[in-house]
C-alpha atoms as a PDB file:
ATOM      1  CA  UNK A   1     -62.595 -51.182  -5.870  1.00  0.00           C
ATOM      2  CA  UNK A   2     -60.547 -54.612  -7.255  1.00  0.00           C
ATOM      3  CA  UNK A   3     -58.126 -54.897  -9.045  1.00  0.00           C
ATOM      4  CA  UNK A   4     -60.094 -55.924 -11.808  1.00  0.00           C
ATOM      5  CA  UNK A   5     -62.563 -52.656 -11.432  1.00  0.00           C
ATOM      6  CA  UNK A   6     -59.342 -50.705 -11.583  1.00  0.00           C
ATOM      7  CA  UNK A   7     -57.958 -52.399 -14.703  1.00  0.00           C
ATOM      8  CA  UNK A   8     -61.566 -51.497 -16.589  1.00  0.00           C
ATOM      9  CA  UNK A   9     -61.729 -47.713 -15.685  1.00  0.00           C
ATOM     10  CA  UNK A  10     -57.918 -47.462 -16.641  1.00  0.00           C
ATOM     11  CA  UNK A  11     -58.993 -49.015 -19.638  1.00  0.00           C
ATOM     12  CA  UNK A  12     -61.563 -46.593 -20.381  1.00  0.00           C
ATOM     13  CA  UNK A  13     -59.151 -43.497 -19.358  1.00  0.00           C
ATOM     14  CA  UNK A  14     -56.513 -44.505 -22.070  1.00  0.00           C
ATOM     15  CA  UNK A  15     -59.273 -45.573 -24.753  1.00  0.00           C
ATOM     16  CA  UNK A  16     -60.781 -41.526 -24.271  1.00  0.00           C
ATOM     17  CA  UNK A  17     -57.176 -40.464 -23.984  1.00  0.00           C
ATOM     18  CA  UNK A  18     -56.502 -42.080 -27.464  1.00  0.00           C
ATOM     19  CA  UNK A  19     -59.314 -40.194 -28.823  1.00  0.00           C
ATOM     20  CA  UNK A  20     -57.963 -36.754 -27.537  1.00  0.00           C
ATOM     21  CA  UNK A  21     -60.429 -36.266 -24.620  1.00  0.00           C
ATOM     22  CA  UNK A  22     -57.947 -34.503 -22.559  1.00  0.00           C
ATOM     23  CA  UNK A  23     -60.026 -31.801 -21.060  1.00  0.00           C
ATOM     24  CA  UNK A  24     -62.197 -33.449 -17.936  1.00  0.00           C
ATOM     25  CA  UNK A  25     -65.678 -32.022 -16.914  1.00  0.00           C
ATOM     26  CA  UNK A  26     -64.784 -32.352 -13.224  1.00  0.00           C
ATOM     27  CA  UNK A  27     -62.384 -32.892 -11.066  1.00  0.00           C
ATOM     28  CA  UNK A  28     -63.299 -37.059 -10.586  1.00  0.00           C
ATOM     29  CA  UNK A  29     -65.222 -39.342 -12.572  1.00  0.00           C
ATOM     30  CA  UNK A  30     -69.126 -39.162 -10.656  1.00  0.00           C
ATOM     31  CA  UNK A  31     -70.083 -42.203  -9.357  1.00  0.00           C
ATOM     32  CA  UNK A  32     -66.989 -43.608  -9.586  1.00  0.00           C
ATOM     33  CA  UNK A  33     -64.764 -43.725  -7.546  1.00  0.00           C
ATOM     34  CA  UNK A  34     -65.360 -41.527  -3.966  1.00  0.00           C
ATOM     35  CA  UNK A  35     -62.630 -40.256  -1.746  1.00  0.00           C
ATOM     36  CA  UNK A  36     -61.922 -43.450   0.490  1.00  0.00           C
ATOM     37  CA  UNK A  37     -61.406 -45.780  -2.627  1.00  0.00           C
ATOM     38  CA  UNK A  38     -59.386 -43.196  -4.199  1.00  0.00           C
ATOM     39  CA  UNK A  39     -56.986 -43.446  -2.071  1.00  0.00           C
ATOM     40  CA  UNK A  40     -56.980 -46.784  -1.904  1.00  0.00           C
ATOM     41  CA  UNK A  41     -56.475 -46.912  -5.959  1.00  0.00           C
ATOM     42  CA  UNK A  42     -52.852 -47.610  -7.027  1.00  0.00           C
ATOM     43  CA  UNK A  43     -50.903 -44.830  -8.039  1.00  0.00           C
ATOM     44  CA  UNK A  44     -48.660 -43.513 -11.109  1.00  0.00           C
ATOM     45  CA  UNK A  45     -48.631 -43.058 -14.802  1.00  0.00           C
ATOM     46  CA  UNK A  46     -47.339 -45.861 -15.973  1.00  0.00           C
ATOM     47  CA  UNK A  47     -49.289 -46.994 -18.978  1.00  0.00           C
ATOM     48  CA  UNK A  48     -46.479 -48.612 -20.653  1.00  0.00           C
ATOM     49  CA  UNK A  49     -46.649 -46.356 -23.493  1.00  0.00           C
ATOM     50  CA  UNK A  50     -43.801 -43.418 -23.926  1.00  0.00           C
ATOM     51  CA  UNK A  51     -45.780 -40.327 -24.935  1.00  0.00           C
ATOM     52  CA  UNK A  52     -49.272 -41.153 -23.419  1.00  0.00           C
ATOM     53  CA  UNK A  53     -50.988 -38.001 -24.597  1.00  0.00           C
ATOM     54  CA  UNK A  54     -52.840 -37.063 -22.081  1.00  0.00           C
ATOM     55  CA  UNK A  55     -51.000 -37.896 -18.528  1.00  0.00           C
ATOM     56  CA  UNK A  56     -48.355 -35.131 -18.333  1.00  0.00           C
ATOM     57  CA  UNK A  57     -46.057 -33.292 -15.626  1.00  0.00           C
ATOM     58  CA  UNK A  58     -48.200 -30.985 -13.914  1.00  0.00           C
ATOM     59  CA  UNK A  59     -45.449 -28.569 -13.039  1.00  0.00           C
ATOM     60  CA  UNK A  60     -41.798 -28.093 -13.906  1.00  0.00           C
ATOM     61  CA  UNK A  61     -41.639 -25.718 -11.307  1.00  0.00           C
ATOM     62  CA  UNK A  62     -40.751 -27.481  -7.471  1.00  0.00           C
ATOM     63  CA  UNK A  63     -42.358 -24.832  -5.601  1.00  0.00           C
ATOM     64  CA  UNK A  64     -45.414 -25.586  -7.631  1.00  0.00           C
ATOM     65  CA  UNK A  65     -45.805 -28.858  -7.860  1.00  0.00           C
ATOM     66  CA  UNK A  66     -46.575 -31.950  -4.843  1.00  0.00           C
ATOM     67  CA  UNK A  67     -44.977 -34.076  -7.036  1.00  0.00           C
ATOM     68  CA  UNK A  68     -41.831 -33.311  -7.148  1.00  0.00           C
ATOM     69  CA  UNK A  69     -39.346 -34.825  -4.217  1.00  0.00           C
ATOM     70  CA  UNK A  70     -36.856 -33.347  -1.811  1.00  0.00           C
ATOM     71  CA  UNK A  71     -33.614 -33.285  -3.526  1.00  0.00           C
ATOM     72  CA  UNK A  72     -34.949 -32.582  -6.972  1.00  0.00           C
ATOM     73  CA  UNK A  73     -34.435 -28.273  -6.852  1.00  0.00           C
ATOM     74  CA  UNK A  74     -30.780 -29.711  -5.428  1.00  0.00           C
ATOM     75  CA  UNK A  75     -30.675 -31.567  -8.860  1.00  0.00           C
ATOM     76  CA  UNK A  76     -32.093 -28.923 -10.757  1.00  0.00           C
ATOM     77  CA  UNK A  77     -29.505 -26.634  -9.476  1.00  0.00           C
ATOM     78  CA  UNK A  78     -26.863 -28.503 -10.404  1.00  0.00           C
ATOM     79  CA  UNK A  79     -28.278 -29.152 -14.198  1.00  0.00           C
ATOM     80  CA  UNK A  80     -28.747 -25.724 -14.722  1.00  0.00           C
ATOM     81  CA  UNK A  81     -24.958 -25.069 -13.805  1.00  0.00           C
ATOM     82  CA  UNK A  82     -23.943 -28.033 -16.119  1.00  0.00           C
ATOM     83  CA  UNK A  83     -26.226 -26.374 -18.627  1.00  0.00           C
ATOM     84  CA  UNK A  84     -24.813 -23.142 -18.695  1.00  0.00           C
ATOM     85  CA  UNK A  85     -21.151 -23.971 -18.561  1.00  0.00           C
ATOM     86  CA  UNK A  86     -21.597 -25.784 -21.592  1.00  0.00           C
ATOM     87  CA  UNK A  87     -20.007 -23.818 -25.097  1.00  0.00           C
ATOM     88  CA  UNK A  88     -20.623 -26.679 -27.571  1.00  0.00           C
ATOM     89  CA  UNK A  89     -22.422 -29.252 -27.988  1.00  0.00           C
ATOM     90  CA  UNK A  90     -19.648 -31.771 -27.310  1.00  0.00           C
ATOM     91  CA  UNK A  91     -19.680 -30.225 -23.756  1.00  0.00           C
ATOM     92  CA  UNK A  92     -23.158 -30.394 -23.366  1.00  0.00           C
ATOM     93  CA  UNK A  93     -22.891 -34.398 -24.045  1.00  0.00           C
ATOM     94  CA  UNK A  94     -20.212 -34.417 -21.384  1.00  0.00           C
ATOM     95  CA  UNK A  95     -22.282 -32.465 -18.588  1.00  0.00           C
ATOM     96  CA  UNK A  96     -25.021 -34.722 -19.427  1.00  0.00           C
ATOM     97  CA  UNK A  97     -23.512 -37.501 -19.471  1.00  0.00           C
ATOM     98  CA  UNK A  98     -21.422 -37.226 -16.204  1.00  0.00           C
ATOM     99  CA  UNK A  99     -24.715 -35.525 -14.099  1.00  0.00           C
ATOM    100  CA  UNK A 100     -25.634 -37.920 -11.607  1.00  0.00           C
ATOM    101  CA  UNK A 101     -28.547 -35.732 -10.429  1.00  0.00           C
ATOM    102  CA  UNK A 102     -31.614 -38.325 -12.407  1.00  0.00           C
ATOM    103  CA  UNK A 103     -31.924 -41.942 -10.986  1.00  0.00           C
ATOM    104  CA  UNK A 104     -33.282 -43.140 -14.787  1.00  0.00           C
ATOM    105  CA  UNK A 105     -29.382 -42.649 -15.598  1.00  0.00           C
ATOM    106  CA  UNK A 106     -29.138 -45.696 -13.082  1.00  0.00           C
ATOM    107  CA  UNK A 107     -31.925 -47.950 -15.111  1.00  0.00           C
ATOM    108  CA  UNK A 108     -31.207 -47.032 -18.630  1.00  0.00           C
ATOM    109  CA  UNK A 109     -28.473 -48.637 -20.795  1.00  0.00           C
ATOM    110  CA  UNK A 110     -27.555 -45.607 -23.004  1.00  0.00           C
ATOM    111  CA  UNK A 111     -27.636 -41.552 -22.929  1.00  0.00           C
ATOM    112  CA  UNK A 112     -29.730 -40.602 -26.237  1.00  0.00           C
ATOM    113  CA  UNK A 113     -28.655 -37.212 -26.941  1.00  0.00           C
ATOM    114  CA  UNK A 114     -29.476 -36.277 -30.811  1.00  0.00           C
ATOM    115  CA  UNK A 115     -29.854 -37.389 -34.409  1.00  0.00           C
ATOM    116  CA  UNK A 116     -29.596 -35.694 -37.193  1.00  0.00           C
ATOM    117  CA  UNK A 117     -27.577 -32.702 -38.868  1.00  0.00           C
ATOM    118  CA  UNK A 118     -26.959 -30.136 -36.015  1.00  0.00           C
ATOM    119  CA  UNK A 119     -26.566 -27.477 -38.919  1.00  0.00           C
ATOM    120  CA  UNK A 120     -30.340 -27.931 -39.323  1.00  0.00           C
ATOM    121  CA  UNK A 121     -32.334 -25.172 -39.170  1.00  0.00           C
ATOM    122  CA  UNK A 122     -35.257 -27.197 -38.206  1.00  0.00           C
ATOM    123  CA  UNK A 123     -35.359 -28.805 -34.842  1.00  0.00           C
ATOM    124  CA  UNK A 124     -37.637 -31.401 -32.983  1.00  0.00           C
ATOM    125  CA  UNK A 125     -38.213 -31.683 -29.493  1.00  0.00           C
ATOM    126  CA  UNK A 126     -39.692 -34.972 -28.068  1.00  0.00           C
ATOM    127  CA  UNK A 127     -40.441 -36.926 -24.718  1.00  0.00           C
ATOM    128  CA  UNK A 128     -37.998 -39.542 -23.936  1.00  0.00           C
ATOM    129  CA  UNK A 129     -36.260 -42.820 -25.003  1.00  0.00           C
ATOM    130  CA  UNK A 130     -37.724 -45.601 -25.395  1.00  0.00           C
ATOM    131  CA  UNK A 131     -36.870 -49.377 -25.242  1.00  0.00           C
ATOM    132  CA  UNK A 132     -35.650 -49.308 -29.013  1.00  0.00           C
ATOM    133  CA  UNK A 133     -33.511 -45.467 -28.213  1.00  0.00           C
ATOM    134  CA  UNK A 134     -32.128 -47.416 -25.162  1.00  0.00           C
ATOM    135  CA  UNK A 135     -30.761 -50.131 -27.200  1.00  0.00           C
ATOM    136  CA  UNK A 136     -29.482 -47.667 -30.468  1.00  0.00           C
ATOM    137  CA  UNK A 137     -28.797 -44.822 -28.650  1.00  0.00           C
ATOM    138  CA  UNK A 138     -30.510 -42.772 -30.911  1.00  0.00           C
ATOM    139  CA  UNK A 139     -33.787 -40.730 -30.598  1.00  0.00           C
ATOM    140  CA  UNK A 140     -36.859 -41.852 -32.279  1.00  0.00           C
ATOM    141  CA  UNK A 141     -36.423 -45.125 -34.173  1.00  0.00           C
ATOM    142  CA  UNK A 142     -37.532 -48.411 -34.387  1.00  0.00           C
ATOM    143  CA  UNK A 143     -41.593 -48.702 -35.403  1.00  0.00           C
ATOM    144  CA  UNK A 144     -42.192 -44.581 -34.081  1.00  0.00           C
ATOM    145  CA  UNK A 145     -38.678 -43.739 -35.513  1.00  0.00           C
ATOM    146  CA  UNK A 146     -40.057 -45.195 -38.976  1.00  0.00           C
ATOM    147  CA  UNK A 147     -42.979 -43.330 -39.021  1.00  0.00           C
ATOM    148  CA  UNK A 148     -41.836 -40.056 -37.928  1.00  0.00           C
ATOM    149  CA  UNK A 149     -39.290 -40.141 -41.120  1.00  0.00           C
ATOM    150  CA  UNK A 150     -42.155 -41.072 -43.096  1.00  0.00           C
ATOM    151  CA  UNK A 151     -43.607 -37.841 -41.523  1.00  0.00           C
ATOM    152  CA  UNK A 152     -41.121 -35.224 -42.088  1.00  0.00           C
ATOM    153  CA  UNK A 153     -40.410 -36.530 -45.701  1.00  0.00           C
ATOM    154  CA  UNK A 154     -44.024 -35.040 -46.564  1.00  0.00           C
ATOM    155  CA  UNK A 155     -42.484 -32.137 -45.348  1.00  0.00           C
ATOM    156  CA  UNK A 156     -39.199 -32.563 -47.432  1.00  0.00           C
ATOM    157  CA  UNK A 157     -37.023 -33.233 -44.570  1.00  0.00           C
ATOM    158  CA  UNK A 158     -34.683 -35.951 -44.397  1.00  0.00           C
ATOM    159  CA  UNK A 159     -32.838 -36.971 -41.078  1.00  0.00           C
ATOM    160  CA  UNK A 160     -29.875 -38.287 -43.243  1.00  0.00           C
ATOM    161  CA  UNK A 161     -29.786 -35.697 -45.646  1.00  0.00           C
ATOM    162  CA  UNK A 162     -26.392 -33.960 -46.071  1.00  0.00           C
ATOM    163  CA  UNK A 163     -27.539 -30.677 -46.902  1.00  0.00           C
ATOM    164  CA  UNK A 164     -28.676 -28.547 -43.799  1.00  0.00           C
ATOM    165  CA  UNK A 165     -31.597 -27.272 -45.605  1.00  0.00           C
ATOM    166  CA  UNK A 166     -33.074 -30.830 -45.892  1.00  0.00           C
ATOM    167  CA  UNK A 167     -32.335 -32.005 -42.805  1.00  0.00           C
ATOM    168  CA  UNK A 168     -33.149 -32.164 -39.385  1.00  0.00           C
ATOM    169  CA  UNK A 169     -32.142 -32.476 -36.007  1.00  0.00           C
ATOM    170  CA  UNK A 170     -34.077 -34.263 -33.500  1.00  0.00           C
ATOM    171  CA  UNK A 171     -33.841 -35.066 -29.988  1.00  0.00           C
ATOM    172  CA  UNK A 172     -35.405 -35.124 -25.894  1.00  0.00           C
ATOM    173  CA  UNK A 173     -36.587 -33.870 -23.259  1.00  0.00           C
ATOM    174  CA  UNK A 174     -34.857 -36.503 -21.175  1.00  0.00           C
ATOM    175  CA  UNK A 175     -31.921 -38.095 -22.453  1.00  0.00           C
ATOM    176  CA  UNK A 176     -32.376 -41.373 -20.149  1.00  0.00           C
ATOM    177  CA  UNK A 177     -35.250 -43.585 -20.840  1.00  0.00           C
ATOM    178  CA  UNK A 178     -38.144 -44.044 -18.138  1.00  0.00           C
ATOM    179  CA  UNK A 179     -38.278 -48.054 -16.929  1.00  0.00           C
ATOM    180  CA  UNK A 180     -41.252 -49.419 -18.502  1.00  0.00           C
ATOM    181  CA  UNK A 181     -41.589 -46.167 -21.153  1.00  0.00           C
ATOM    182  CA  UNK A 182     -43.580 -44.728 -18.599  1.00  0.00           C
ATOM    183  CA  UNK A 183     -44.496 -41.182 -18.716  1.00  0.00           C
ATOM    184  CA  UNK A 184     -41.709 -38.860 -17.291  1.00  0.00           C
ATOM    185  CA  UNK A 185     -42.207 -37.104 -13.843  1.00  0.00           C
ATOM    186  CA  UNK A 186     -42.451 -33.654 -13.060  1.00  0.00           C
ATOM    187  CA  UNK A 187     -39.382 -33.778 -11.131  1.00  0.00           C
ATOM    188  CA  UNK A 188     -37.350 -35.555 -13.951  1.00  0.00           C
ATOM    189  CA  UNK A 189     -38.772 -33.294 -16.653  1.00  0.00           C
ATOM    190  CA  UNK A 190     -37.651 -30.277 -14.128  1.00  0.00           C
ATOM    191  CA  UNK A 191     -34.468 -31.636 -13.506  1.00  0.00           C
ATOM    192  CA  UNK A 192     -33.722 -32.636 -17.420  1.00  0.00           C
ATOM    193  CA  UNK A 193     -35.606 -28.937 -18.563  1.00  0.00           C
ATOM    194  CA  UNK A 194     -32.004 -26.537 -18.280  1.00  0.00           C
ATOM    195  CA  UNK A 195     -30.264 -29.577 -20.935  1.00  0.00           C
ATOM    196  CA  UNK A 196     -32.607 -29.465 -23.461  1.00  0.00           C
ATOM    197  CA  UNK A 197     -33.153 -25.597 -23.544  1.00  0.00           C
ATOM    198  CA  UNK A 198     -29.618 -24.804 -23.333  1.00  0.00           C
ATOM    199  CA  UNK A 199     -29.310 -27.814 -26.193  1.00  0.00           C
ATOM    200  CA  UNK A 200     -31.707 -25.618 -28.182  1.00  0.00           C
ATOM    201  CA  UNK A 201     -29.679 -22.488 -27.966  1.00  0.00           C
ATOM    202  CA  UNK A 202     -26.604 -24.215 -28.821  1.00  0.00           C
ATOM    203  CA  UNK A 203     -27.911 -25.662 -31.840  1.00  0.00           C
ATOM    204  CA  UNK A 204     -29.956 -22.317 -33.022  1.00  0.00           C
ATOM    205  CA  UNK A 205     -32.637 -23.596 -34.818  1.00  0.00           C
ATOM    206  CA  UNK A 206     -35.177 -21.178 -37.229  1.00  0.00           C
ATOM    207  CA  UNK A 207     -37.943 -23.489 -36.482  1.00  0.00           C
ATOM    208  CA  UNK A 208     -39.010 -26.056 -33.683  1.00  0.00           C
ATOM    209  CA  UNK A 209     -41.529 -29.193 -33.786  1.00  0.00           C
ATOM    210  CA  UNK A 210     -42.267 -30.253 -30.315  1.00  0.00           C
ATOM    211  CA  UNK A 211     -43.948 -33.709 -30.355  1.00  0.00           C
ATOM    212  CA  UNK A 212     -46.019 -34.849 -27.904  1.00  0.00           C
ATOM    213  CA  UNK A 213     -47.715 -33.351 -25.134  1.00  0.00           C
ATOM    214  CA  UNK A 214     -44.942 -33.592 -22.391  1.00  0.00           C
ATOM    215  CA  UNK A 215     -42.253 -31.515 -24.945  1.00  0.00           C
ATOM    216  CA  UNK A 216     -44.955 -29.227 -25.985  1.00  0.00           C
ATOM    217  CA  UNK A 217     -46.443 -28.356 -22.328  1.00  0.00           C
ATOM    218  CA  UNK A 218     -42.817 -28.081 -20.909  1.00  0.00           C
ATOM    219  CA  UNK A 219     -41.301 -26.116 -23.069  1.00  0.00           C
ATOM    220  CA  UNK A 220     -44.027 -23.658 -23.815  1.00  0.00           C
ATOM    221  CA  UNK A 221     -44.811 -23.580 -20.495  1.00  0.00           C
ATOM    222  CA  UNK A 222     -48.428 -24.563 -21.095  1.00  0.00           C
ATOM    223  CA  UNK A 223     -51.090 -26.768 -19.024  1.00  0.00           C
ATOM    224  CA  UNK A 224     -53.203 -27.041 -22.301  1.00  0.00           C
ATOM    225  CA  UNK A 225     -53.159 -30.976 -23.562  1.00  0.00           C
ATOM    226  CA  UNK A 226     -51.424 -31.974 -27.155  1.00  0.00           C
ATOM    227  CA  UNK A 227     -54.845 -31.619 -28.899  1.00  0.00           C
ATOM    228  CA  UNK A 228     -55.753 -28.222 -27.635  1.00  0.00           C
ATOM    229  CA  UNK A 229     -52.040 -27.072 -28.899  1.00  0.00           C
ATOM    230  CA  UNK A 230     -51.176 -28.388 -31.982  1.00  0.00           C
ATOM    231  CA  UNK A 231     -52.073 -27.300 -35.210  1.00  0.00           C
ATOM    232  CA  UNK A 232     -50.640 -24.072 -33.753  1.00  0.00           C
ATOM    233  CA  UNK A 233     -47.813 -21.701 -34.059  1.00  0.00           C
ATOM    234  CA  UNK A 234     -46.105 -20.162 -30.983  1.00  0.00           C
ATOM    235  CA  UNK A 235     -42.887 -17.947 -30.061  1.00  0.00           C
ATOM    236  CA  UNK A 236     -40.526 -20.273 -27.921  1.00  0.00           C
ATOM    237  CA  UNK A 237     -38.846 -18.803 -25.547  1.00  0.00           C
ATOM    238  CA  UNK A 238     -36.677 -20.849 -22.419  1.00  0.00           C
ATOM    239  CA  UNK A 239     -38.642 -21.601 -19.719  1.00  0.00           C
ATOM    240  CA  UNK A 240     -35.664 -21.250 -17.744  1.00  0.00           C
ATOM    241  CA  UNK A 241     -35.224 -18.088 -16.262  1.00  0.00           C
ATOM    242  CA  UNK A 242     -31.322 -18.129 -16.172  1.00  0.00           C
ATOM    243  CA  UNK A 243     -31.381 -18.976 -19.748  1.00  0.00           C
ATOM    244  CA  UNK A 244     -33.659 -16.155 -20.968  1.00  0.00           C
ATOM    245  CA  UNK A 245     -31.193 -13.044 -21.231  1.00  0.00           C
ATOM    246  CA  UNK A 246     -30.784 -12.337 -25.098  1.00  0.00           C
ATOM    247  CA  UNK A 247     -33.042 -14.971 -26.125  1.00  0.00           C
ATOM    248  CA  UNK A 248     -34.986 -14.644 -29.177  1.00  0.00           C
ATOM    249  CA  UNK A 249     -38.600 -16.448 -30.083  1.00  0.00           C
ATOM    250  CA  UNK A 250     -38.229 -19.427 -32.252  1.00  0.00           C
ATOM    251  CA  UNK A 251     -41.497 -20.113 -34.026  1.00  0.00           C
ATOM    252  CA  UNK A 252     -42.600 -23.370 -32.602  1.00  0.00           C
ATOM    253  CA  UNK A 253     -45.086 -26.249 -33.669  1.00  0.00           C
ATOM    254  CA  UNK A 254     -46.451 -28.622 -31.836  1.00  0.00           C
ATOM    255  CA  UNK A 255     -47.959 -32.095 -33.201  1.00  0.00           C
ATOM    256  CA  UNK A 256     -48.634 -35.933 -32.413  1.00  0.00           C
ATOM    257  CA  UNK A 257     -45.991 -37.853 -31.477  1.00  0.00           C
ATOM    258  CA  UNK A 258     -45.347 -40.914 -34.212  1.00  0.00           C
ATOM    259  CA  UNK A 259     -45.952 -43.606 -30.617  1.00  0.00           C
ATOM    260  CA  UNK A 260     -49.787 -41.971 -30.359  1.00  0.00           C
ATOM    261  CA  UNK A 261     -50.107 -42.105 -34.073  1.00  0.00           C
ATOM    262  CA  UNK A 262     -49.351 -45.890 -33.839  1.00  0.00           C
ATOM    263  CA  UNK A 263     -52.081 -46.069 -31.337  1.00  0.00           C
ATOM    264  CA  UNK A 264     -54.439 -44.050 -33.436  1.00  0.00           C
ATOM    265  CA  UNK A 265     -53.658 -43.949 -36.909  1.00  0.00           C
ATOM    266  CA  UNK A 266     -57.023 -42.137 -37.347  1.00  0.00           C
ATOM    267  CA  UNK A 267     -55.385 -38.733 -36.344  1.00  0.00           C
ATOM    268  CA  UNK A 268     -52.460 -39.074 -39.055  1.00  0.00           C
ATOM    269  CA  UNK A 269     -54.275 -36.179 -40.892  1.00  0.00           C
ATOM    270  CA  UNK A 270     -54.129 -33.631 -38.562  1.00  0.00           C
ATOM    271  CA  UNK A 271     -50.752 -34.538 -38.481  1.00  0.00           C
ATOM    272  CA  UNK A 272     -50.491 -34.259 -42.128  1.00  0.00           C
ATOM    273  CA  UNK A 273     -52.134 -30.634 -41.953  1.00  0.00           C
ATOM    274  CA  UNK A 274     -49.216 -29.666 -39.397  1.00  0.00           C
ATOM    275  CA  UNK A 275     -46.502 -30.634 -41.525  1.00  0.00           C
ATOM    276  CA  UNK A 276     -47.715 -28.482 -44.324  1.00  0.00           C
ATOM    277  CA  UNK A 277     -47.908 -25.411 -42.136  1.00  0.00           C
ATOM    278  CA  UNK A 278     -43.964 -26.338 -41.351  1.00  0.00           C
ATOM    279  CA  UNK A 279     -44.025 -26.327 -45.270  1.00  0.00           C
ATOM    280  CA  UNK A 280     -45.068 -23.152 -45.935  1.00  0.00           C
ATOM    281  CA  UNK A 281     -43.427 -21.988 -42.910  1.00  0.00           C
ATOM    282  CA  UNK A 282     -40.263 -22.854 -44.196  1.00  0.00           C
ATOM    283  CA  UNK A 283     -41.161 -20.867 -47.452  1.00  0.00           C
ATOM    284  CA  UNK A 284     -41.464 -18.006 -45.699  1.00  0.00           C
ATOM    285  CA  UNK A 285     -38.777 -17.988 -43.615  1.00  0.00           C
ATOM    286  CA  UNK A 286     -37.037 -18.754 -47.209  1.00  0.00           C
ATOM    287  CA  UNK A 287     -35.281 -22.208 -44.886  1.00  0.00           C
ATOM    288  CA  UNK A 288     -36.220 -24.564 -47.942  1.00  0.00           C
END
């Protein structure tokens, strides 16, 4: 297969991806491609698109995943004794910060940790920086960031807001951004998996959003794609065993992220239908 073959059928792959095929019929496209010109295909999941809905890390588990490289359970290690040391958030920022154990720290320009109010007792889980994040050093703005406020204001929550019961606090899975917004490994999401979790029992949120398929699969622990699991309430619960003692299910929603949404403004109202379940979630919880 050329290049140009290659280019076509990857193409193809994103346009169905867009749509939310994410479930295949077989293991490889029939016809297609056979074993000698798979291998031959280049490698990688780098779409230039942060959030591509439907490429996502296998595994956050080392012993269960090819993917992920020797050194990365070393990393992991480490993160999840960073993770756990850390009382506040302020010492979270510093482990993070100073943990050499994820070579995007060595491509990205800034550490995005949060935005938000962390008094919030709504919080929202996505991917990863992107290019705009990088720059700002904040999670989700620029063209996604606008939309997603545009989002949770049909919901009645405000990123700015002063009052905790309006507000919201948002940030990553990853707190360095991929080169190219490319799709985060199963190795970095691994390695990154302790900081966010112990993040989210620092900051004790009532309710979580997870947006996008790589937050939602990684932190439910699920294999299912973002269009099988949104629209959907679960428990939460860390996926880390060392953080699990005493831990108590956080209902948990998963939904679009805004960068898809861009790409496929046609699913906006399924995105609209989540954020009214958060309403009347927050009703009930009396959060509102």
């Amino acid at each position: 297969m050329d290049n140009r073959e290659y280019q076509a059928l990857k193409t193809a792959l994103l346009w169905h991806l867009d749509a939310g095929a994410d479930q295949p019929f077989a293991e490889a496209p029939q016809g297609l491609i056979g074993p000698a010109q798979e291998q031959a295909a280049p490698k990688g999941d780098d779409y230039g698109k942060n959030e591509s809905e439907g490429v996502v890390p296998r595994s956050v588990h080392p012993e269960a995943s090819p993917d992920v490289p020797l050194g990365a359970a070393e990393a992991r290690t480490e993160s999840l004794k960073l993770a756990l040391a850390a009382q506040t958030l302020a010492e979270l920022r510093a482990a993070i910060a100073g943990f050499d154990g994820i070579g995007l720290k060595a491509t990205a320009t800034t550490m995005v940790l949060s935005d938000g109010n962390p008094e919030a007792p709504v919080m929202l889980v996505g991917e990863a920086p992107g290019a705009e994040e990088d720059r700002q050093g904040k999670p989700f703005v620029g063209e996604s960031g606008l939309l997603l406020d545009r989002i949770l204001a049909s919901a009645g929550l405000d990123r700015k807001a002063a009052e905790p019961l309006r507000s919201i606090y948002i940030s990553n899975i990853l707190n360095w951004r991929p080169p190219g917004n490319r799709t985060p490994t199963p190795a970095e999401v691994m390695v990154s998996l302790p900081f966010i979790e112990r993040h989210i029992q620092l900051v004790k949120p009532k309710l979580l959003i997870f947006a996008g398929g790589v937050a939602a699969q990684a932190l439910l622990g699920s294999t299912e794609g973002i269009s099988r699991l949104r629209g959907r309430w679960f428990d939460y619960l860390p996926q880390t065993p060392e953080l699990r003692d005493g831990a108590v299910p956080i209902p948990a929603l998963a939904t679009f992220h805004p960068s898809y949404l861009l790409r496929t403004p046609a699913q906006k109202r399924l995105v609209w239908g989540d954020m009214l379940m958060l309403l009347e979630k927050r009703r009930d919880l009396e959060i509102i």
